[in-house]
N, C-alpha and C. Protein backbone atom coordinates (compact mmCIF):
# COMPACT_ATOMS: atom_id res chain seq x y z
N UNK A 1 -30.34 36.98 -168.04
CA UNK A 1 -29.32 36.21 -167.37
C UNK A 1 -29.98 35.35 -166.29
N UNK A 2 -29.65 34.29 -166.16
CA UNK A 2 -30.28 33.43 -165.21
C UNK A 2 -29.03 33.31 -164.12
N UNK A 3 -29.27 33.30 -163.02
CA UNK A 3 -28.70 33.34 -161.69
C UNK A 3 -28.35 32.05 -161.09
N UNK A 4 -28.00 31.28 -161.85
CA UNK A 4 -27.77 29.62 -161.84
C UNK A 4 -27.00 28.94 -160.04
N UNK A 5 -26.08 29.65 -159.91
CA UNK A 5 -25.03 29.66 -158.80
C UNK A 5 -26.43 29.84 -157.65
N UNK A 6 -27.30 31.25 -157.81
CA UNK A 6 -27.90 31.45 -156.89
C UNK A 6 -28.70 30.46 -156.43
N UNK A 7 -29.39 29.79 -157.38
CA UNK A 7 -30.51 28.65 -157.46
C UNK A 7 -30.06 27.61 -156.59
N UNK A 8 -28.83 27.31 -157.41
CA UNK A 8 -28.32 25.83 -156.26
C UNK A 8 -27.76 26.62 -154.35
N UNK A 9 -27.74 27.41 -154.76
CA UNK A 9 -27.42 28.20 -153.39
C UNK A 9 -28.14 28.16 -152.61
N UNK A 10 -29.60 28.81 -153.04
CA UNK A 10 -31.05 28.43 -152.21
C UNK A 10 -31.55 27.02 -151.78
N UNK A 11 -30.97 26.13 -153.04
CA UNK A 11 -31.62 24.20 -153.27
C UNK A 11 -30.67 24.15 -152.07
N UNK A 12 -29.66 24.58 -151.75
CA UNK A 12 -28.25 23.72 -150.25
C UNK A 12 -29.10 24.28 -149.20
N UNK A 13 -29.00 25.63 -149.29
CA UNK A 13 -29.38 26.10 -148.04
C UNK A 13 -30.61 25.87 -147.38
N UNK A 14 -31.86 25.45 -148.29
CA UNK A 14 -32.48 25.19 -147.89
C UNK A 14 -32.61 23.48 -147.41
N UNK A 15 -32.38 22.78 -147.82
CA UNK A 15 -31.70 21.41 -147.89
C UNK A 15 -30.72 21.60 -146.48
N UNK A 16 -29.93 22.29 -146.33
CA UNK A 16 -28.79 22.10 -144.83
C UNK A 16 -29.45 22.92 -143.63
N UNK A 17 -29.80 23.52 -144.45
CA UNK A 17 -29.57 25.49 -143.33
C UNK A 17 -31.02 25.50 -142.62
N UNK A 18 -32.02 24.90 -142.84
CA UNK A 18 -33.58 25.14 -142.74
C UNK A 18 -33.84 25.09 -141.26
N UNK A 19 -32.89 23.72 -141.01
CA UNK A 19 -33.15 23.38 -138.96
C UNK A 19 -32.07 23.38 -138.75
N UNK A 20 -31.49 24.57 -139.26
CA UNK A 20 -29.61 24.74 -138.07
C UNK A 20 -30.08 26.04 -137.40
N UNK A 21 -29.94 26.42 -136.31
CA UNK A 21 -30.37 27.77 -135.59
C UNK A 21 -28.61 28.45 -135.94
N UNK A 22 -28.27 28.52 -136.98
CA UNK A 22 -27.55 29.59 -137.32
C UNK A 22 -27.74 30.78 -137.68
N UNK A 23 -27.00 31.80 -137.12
CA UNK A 23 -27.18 33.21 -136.83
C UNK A 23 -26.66 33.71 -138.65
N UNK A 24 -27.58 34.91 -138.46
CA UNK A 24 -26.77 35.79 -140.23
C UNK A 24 -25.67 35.45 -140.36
N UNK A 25 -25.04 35.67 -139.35
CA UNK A 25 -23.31 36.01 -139.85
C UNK A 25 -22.58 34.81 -140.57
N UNK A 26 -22.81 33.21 -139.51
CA UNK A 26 -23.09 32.07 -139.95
C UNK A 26 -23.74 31.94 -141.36
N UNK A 27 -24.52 32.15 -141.64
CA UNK A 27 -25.55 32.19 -142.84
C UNK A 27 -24.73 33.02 -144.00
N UNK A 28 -23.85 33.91 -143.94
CA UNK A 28 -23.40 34.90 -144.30
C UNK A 28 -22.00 34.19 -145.35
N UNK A 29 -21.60 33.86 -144.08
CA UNK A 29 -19.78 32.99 -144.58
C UNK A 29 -20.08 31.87 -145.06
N UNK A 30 -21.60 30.71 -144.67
CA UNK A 30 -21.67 29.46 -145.67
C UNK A 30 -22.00 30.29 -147.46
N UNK A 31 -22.62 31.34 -147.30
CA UNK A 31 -22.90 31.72 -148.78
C UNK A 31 -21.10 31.70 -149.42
N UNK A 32 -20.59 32.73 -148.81
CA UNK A 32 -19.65 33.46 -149.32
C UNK A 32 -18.86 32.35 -149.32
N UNK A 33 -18.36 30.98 -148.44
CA UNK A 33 -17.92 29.56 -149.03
C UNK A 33 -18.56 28.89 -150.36
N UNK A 34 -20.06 28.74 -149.99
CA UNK A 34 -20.58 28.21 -151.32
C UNK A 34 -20.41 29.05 -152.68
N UNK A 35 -19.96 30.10 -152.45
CA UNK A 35 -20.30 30.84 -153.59
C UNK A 35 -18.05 30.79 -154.05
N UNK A 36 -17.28 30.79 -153.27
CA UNK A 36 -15.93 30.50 -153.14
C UNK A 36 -16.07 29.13 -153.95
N UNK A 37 -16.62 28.05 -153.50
CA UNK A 37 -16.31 27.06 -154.27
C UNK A 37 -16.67 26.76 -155.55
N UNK A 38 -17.80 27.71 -155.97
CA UNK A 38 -18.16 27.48 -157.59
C UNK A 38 -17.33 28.43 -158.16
N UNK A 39 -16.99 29.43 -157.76
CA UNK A 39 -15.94 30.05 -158.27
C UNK A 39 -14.45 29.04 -158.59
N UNK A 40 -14.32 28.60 -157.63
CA UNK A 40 -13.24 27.54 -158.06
C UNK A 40 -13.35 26.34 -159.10
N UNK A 41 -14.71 26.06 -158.80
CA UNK A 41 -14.53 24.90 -160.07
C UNK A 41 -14.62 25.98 -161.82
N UNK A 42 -14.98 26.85 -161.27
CA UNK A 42 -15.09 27.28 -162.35
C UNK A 42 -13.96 27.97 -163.31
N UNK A 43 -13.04 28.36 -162.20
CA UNK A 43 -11.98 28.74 -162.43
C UNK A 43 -10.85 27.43 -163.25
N UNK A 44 -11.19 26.32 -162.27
CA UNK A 44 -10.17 25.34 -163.15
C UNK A 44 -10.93 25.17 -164.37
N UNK A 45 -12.27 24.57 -164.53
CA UNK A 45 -12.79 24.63 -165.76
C UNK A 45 -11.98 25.09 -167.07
N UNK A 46 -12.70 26.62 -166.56
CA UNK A 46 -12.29 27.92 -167.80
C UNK A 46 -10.55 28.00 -167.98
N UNK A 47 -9.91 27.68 -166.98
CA UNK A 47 -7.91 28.09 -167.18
C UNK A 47 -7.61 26.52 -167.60
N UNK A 48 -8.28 25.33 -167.34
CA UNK A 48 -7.52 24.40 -168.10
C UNK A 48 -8.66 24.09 -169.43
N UNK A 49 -9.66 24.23 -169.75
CA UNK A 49 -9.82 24.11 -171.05
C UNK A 49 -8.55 24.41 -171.89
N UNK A 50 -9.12 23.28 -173.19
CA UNK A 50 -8.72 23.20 -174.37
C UNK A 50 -8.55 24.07 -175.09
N UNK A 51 -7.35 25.23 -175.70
CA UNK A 51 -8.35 25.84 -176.54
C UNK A 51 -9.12 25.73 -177.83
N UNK A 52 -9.70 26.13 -178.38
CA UNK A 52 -10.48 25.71 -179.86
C UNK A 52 -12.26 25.26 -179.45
N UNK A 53 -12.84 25.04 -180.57
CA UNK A 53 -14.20 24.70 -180.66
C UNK A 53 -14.29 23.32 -180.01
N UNK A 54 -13.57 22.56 -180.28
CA UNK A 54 -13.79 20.99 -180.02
C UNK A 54 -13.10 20.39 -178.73
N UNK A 55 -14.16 19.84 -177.89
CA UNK A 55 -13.50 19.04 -176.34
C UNK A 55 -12.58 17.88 -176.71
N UNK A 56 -11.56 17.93 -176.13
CA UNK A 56 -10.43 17.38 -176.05
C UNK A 56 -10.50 16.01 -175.46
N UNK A 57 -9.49 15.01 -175.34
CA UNK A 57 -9.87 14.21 -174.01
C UNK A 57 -9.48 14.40 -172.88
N UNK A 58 -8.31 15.69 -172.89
CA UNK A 58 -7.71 15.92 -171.88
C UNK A 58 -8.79 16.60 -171.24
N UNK A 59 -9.26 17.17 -171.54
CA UNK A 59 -10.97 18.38 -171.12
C UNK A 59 -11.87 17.32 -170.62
N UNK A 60 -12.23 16.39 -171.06
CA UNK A 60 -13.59 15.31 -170.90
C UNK A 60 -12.87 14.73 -169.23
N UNK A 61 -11.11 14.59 -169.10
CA UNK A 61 -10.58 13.76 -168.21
C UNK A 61 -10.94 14.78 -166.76
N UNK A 62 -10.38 15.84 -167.03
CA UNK A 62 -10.67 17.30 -165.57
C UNK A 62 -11.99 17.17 -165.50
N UNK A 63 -12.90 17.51 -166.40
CA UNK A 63 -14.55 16.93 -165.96
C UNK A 63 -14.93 15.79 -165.34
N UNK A 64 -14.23 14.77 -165.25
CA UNK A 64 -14.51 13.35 -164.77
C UNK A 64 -13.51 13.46 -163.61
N UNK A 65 -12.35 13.82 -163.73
CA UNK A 65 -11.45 14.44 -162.43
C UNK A 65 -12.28 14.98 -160.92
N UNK A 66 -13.27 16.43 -162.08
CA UNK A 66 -13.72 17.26 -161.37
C UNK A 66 -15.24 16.24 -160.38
N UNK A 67 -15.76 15.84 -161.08
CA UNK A 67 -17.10 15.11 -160.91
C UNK A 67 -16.75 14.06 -159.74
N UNK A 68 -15.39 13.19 -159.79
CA UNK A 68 -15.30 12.15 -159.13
C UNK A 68 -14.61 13.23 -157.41
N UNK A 69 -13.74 13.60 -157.56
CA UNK A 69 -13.34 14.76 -156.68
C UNK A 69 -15.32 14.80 -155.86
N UNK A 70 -15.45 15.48 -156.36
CA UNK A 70 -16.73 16.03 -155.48
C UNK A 70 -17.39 14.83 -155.15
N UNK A 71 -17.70 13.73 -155.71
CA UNK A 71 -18.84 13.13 -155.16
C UNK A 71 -18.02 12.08 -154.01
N UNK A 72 -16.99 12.06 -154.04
CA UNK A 72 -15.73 11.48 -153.19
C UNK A 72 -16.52 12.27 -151.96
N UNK A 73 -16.12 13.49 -152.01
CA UNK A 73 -16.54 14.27 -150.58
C UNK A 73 -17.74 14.52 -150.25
N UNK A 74 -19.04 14.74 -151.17
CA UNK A 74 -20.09 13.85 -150.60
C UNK A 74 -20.42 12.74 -149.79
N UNK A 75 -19.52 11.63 -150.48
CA UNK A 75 -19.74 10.75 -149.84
C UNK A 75 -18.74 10.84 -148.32
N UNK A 76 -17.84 10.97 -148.06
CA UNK A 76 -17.26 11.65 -146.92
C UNK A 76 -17.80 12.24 -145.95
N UNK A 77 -19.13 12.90 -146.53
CA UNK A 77 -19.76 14.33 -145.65
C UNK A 77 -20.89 13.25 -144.93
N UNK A 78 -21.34 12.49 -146.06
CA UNK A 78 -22.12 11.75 -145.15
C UNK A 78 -21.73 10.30 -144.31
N UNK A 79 -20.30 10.38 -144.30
CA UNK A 79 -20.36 9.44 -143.46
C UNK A 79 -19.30 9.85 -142.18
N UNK A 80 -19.68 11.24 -142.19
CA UNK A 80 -18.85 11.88 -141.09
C UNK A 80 -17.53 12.27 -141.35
N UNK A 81 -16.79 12.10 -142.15
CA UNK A 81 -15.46 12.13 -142.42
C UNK A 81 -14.70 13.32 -143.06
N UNK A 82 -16.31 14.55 -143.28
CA UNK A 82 -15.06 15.66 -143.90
C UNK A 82 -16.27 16.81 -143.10
């Protein structure tokens, strides 16, 4: 099993967390957020899939939903706004 969630967990934290003098506990609740929010995408993912073998367009649309959603608030994060 590969630990995929964990990986990008380490790529943020080390990327955000490296020169923040945040304490464990701090350190503690950004995991348990980061790890809250892949749970969520993952959750809509898996409960609105299609069912059957073959992607839908309604399926391809929540992926492009999902994709534009996030990079929206990226871009937000870096320009101060979320």
């Amino acid at each position: 099993m590969k630990n995929r969630i964990a990986a990008e967990w380490y790529t943020y934290a080390e990327a955000t967390l490296a020169d923040v003098p945040a304490d464990s506990v701090q350190r503690t609740e950004t995991r348990r957020a980061f790890y809250a929010g892949a749970l969520a995408a993952y959750s809509q993912i898996m409960v609105n899939l299609t069912p059957g073998p073959d992607p839908q367009p309604a399926d391809e649309q929540m992926l492009r939903d999902l994709d534009a959603e996030l990079h929206e608030f990226g871009e937000a994060v870096k320009r101060g706004l979320a």
